[in-house]
PDB file of N, CA and C in Angstrom:
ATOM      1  N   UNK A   1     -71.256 138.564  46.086  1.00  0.00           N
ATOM      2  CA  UNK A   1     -72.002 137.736  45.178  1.00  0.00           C
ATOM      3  C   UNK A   1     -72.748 136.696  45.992  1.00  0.00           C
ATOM      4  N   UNK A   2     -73.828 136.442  45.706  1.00  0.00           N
ATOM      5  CA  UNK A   2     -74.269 135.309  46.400  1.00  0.00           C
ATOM      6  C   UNK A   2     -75.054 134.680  45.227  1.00  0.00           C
ATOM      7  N   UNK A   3     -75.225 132.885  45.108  1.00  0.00           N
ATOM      8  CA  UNK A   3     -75.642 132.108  44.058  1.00  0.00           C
ATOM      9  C   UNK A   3     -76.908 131.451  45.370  1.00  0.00           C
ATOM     10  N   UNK A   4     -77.973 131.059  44.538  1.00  0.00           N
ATOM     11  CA  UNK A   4     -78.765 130.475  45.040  1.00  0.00           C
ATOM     12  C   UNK A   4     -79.376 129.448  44.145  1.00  0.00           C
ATOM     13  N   UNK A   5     -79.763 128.010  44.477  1.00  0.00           N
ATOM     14  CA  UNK A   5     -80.068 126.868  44.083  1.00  0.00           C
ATOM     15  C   UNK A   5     -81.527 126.268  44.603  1.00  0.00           C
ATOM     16  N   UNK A   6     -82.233 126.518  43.864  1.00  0.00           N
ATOM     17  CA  UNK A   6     -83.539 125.655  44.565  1.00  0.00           C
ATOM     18  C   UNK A   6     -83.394 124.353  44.029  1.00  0.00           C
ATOM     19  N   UNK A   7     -83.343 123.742  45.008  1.00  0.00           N
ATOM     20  CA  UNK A   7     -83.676 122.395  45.120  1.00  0.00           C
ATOM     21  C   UNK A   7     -84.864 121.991  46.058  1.00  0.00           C
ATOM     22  N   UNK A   8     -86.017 121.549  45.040  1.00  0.00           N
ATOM     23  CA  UNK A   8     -87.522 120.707  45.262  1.00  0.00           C
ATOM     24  C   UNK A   8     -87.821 122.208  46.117  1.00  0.00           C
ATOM     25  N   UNK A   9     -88.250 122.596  47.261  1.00  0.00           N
ATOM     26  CA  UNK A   9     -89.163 123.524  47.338  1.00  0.00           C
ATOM     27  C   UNK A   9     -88.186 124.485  48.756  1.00  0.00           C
ATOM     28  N   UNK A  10     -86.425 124.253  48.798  1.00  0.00           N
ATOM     29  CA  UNK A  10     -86.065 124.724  49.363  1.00  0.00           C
ATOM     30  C   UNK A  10     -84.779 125.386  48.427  1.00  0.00           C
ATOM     31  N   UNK A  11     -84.340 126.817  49.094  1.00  0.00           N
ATOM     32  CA  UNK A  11     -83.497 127.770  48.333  1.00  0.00           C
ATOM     33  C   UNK A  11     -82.391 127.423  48.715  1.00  0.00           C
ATOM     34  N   UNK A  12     -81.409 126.919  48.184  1.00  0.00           N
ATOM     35  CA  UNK A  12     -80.125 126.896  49.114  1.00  0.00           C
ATOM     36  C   UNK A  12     -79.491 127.797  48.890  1.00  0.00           C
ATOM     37  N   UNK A  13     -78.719 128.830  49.696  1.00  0.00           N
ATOM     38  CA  UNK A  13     -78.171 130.037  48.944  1.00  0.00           C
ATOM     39  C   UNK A  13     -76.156 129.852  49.686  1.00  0.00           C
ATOM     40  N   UNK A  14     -75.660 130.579  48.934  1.00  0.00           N
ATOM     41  CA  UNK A  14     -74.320 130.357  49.056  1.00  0.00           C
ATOM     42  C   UNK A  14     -73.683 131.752  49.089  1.00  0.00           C
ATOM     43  N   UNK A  15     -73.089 132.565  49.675  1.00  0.00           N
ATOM     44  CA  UNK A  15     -72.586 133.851  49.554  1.00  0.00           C
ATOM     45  C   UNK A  15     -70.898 133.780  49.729  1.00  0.00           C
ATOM     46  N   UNK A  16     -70.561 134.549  48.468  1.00  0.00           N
ATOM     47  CA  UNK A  16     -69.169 134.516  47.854  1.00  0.00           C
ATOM     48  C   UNK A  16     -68.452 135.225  48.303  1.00  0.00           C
ATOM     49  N   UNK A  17     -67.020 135.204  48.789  1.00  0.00           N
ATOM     50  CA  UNK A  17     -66.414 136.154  49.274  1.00  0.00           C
ATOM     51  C   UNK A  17     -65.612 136.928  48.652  1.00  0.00           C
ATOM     52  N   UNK A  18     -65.526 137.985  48.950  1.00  0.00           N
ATOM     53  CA  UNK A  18     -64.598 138.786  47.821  1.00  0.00           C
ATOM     54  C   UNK A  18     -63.286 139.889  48.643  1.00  0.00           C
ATOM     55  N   UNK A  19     -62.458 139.711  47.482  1.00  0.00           N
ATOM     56  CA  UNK A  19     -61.263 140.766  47.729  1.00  0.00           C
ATOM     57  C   UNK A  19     -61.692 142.038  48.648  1.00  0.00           C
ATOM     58  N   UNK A  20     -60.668 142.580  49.385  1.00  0.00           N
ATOM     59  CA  UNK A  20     -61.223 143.860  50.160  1.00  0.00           C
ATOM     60  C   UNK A  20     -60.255 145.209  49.535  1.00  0.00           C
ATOM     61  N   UNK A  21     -60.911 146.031  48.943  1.00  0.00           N
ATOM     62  CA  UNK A  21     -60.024 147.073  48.716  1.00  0.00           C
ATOM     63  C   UNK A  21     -60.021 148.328  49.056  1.00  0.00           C
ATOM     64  N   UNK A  22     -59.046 149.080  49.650  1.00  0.00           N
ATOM     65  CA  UNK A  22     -57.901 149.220  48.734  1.00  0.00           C
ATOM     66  C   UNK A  22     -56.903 147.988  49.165  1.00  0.00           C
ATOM     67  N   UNK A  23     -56.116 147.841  48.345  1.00  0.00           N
ATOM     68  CA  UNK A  23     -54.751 146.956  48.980  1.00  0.00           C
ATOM     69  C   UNK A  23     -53.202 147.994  48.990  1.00  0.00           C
ATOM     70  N   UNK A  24     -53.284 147.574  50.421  1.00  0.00           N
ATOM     71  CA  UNK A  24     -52.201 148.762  50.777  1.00  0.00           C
ATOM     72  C   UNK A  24     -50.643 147.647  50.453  1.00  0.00           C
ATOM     73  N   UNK A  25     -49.886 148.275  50.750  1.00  0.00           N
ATOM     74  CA  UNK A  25     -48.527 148.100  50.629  1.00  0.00           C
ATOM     75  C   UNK A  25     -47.389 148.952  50.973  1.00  0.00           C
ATOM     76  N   UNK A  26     -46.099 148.589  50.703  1.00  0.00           N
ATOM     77  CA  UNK A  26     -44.874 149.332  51.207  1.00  0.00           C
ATOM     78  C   UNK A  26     -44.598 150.124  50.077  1.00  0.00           C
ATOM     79  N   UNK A  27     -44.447 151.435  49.999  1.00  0.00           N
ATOM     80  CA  UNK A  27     -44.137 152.460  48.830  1.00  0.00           C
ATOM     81  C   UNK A  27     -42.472 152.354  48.861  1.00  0.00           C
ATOM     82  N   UNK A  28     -41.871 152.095  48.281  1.00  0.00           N
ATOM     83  CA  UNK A  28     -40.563 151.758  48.026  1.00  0.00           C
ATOM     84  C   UNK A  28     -39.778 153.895  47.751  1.00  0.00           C
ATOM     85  N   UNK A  29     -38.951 154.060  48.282  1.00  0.00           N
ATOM     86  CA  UNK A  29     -38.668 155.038  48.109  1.00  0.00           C
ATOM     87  C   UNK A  29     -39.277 156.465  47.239  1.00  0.00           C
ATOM     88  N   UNK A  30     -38.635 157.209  47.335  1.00  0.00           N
ATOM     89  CA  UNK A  30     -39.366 158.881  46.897  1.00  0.00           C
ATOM     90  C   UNK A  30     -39.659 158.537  45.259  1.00  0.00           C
ATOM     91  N   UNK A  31     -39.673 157.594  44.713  1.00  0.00           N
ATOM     92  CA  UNK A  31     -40.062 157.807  43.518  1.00  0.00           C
ATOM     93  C   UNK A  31     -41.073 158.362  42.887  1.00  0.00           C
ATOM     94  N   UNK A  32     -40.999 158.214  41.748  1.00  0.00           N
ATOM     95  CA  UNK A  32     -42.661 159.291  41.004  1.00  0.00           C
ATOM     96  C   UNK A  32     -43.900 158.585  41.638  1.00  0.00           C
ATOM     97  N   UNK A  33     -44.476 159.628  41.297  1.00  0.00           N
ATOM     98  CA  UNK A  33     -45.949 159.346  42.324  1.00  0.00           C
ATOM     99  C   UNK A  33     -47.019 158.633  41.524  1.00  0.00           C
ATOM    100  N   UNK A  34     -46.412 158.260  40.538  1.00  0.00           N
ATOM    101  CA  UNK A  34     -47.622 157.417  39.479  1.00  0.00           C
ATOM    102  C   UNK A  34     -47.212 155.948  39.634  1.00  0.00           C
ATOM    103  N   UNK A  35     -46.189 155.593  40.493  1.00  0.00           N
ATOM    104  CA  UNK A  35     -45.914 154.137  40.773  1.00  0.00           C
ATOM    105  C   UNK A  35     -46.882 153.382  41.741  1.00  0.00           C
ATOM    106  N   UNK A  36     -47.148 154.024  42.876  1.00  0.00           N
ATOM    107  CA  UNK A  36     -47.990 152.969  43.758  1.00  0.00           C
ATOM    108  C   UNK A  36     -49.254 152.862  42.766  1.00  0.00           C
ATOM    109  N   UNK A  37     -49.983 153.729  41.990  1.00  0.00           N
ATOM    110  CA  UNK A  37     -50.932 153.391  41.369  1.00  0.00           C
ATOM    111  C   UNK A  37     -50.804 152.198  40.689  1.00  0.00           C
ATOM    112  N   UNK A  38     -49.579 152.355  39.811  1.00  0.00           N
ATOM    113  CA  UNK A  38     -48.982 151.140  38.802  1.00  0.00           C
ATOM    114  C   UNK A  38     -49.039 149.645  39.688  1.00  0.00           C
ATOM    115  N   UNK A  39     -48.346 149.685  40.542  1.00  0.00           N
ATOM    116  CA  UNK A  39     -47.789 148.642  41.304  1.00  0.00           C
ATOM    117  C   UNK A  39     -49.335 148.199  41.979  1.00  0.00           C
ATOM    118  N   UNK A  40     -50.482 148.980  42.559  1.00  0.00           N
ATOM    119  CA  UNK A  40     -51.608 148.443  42.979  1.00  0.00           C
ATOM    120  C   UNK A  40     -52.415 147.616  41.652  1.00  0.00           C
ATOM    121  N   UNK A  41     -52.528 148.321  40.196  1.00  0.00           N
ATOM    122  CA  UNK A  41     -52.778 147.963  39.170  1.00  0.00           C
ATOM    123  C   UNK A  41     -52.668 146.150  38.674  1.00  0.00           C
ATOM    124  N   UNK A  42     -51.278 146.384  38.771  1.00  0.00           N
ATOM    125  CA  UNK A  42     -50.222 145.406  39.136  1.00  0.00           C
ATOM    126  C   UNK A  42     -50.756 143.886  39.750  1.00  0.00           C
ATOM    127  N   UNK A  43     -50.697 144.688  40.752  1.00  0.00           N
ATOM    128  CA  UNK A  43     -51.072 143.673  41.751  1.00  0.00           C
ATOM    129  C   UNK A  43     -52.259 143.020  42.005  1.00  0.00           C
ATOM    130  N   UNK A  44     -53.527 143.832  41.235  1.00  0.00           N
ATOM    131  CA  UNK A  44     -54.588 143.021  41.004  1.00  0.00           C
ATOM    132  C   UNK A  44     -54.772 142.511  40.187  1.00  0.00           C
ATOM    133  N   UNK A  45     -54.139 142.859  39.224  1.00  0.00           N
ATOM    134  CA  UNK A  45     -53.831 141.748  37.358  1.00  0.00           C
ATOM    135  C   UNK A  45     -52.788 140.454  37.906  1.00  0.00           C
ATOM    136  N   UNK A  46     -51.928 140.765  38.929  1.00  0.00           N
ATOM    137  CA  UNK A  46     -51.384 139.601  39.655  1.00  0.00           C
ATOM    138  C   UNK A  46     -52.359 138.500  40.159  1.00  0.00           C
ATOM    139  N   UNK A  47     -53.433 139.040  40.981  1.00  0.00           N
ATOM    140  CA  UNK A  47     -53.828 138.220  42.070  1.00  0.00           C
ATOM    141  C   UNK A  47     -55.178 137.852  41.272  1.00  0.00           C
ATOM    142  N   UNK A  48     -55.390 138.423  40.423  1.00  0.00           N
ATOM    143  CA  UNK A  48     -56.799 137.329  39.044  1.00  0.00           C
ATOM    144  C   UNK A  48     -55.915 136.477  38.821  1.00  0.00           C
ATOM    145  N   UNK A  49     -55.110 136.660  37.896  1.00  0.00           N
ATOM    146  CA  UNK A  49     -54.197 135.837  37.003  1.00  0.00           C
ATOM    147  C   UNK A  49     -53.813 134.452  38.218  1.00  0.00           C
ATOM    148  N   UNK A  50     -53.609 134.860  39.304  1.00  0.00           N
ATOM    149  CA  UNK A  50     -53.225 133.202  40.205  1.00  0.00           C
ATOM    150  C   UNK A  50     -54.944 132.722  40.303  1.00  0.00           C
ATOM    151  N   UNK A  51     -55.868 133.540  40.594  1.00  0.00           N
ATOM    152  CA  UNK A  51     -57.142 132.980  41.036  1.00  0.00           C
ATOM    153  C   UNK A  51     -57.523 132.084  39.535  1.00  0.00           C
ATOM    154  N   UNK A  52     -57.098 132.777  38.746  1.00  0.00           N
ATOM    155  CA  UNK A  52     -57.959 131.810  37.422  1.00  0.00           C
ATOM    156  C   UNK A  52     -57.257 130.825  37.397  1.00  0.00           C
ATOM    157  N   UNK A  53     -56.471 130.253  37.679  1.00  0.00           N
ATOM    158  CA  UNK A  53     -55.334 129.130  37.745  1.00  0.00           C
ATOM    159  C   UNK A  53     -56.555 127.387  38.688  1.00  0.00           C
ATOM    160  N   UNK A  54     -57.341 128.183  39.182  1.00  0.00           N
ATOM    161  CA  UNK A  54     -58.112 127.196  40.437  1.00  0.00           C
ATOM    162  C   UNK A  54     -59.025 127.555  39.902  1.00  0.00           C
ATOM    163  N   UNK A  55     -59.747 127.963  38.755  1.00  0.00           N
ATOM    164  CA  UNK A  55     -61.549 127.857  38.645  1.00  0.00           C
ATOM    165  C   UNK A  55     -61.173 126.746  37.956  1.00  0.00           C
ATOM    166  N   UNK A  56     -62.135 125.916  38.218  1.00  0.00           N
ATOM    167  CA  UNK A  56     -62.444 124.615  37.664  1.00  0.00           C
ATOM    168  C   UNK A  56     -63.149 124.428  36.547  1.00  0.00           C
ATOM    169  N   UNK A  57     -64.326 125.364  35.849  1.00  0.00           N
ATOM    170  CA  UNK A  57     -64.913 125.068  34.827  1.00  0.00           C
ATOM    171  C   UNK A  57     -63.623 125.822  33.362  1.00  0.00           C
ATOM    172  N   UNK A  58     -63.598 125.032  32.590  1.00  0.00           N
ATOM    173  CA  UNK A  58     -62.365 125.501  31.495  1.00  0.00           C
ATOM    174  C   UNK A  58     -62.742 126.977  30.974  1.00  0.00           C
ATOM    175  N   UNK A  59     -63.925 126.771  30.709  1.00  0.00           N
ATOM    176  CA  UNK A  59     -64.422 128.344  29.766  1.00  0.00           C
ATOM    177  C   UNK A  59     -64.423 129.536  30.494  1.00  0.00           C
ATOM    178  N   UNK A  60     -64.791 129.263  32.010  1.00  0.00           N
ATOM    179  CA  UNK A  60     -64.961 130.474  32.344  1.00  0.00           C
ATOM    180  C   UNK A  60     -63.083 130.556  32.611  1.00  0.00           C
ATOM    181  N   UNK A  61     -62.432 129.922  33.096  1.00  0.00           N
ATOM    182  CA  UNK A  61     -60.855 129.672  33.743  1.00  0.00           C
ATOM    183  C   UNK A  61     -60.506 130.454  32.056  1.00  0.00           C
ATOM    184  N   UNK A  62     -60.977 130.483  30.856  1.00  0.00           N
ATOM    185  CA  UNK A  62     -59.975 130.807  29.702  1.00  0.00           C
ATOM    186  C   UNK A  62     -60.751 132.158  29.713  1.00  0.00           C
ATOM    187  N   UNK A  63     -61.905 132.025  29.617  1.00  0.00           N
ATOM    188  CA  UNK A  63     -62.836 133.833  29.257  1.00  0.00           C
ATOM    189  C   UNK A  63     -61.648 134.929  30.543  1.00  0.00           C
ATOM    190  N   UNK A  64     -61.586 134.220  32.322  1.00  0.00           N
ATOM    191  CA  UNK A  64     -60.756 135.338  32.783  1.00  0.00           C
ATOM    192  C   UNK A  64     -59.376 135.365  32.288  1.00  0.00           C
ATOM    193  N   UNK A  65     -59.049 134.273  31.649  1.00  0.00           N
ATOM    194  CA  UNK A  65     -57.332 134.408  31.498  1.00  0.00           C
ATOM    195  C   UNK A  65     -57.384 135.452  30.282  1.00  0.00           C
ATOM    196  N   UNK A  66     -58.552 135.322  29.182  1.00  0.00           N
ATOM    197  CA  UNK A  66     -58.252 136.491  28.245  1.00  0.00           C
ATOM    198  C   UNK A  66     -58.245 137.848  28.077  1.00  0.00           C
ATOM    199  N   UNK A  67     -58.983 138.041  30.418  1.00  0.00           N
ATOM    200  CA  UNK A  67     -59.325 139.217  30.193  1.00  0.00           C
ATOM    201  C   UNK A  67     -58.104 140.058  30.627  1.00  0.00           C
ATOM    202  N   UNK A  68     -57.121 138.805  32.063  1.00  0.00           N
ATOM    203  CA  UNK A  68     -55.815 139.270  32.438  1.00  0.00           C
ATOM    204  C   UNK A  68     -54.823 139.603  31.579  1.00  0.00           C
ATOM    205  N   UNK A  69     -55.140 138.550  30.077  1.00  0.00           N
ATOM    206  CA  UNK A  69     -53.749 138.922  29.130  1.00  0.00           C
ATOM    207  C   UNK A  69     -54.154 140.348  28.411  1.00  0.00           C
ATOM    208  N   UNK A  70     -55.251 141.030  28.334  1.00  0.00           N
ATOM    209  CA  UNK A  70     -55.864 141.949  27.795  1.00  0.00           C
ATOM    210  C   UNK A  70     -55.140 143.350  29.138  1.00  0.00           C
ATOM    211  N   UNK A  71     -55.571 143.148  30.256  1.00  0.00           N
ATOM    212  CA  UNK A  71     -55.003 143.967  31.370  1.00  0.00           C
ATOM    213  C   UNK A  71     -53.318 144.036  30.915  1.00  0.00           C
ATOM    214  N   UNK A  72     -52.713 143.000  31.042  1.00  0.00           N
ATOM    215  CA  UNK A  72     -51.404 143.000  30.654  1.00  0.00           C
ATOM    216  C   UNK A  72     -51.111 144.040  29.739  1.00  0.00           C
ATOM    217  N   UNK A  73     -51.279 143.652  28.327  1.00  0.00           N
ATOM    218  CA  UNK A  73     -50.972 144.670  27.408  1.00  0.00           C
ATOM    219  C   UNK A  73     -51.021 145.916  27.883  1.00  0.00           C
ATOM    220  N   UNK A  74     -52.880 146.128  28.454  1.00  0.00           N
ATOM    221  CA  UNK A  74     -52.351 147.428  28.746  1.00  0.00           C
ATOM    222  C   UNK A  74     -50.978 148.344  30.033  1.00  0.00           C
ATOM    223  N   UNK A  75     -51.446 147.453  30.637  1.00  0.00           N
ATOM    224  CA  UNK A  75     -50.318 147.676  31.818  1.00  0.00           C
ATOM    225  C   UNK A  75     -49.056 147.627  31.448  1.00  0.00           C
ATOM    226  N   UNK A  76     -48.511 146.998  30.199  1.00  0.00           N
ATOM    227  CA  UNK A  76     -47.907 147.474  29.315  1.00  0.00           C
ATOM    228  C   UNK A  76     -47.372 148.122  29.100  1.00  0.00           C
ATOM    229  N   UNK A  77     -48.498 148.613  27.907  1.00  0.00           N
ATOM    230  CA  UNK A  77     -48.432 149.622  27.440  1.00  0.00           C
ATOM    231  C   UNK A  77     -48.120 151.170  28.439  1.00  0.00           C
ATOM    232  N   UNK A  78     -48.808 151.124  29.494  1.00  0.00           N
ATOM    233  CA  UNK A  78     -48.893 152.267  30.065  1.00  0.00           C
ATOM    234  C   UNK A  78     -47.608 152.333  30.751  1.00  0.00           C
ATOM    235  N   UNK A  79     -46.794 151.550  31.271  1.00  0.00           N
ATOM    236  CA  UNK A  79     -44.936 151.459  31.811  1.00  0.00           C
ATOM    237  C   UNK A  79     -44.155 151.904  30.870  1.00  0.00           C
ATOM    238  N   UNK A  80     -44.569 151.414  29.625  1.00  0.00           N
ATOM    239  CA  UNK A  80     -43.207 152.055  28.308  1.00  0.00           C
ATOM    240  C   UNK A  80     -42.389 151.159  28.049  1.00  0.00           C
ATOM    241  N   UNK A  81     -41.594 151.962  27.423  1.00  0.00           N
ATOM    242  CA  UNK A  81     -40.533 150.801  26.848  1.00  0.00           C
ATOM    243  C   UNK A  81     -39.354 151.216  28.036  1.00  0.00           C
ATOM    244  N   UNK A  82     -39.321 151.719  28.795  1.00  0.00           N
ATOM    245  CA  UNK A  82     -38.171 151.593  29.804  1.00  0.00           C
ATOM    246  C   UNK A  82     -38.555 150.686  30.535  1.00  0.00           C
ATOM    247  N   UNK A  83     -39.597 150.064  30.888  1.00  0.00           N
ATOM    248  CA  UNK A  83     -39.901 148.934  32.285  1.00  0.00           C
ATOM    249  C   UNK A  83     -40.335 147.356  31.595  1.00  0.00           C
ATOM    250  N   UNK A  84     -39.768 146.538  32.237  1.00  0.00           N
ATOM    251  CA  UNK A  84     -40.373 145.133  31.951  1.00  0.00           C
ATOM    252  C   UNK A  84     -41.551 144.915  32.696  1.00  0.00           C
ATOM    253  N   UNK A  85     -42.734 144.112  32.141  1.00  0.00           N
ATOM    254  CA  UNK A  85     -43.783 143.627  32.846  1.00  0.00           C
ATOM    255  C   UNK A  85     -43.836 142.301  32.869  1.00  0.00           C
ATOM    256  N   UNK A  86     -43.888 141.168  33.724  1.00  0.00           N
ATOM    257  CA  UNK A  86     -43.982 139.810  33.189  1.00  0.00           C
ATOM    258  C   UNK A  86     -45.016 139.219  34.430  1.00  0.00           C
ATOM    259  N   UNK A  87     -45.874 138.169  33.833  1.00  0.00           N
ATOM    260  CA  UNK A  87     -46.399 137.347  34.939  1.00  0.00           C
ATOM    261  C   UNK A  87     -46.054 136.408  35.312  1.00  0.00           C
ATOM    262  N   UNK A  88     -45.431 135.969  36.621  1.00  0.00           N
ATOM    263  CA  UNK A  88     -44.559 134.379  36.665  1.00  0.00           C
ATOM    264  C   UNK A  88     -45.834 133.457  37.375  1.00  0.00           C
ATOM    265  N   UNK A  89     -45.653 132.026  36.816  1.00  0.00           N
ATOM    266  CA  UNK A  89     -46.503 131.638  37.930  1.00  0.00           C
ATOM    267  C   UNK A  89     -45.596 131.252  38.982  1.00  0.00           C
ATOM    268  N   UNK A  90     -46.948 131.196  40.194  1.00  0.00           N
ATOM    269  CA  UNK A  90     -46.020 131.097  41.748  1.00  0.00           C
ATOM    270  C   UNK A  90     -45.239 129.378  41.797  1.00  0.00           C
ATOM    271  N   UNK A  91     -44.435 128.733  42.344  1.00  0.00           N
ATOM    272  CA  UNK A  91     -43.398 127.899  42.762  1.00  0.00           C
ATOM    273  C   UNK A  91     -44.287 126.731  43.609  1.00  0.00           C
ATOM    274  N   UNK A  92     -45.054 127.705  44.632  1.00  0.00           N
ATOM    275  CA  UNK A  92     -45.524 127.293  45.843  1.00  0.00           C
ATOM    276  C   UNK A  92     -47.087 126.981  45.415  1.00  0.00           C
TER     277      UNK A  92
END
């Protein structure tokens, strides 16, 4: 992403940095093979959900939080009723 600002007859431009993917990780034993998908899923409905915590303008900080609680459900939904899903916030 990059934002740019003219101010009086000069552009100031700003370029945004972004997540790199894929995001790898440790596959936890022989389990079913539809988990690392889950758990990557996971983990990027994790790592919005802390980023919207630090945007500073309220509307846009609530428009992403409605889109993570929307991800949730489904992520959800798609575990079943055998698995818990929860988002904690971090301590640190």
């Amino acid at each position: 992403m990059r934002i740019c600002f003219g101010i009086g007859a000069v552009e100031h431009c700003y370029y945004i940095p972004i997540f790199v993917f894929p995001i790898t990780f440790h596959k936890p034993g022989p389990g079913p093979v539809n988990y690392p998908a889950f758990i990557l899923d996971a983990t990027v409905i994790a790592s919005i959900h802390e980023a919207a915590q630090h945007l500073s303008d309220e509307r846009v900080r609530v428009a992403l939080q409605g889109g993570v609680e929307a991800a949730m459900s489904a992520l959800k939904e798609r575990a079943g009723d055998h698995a818990e899903v929860h988002l904690e916030e971090r301590s640190a």
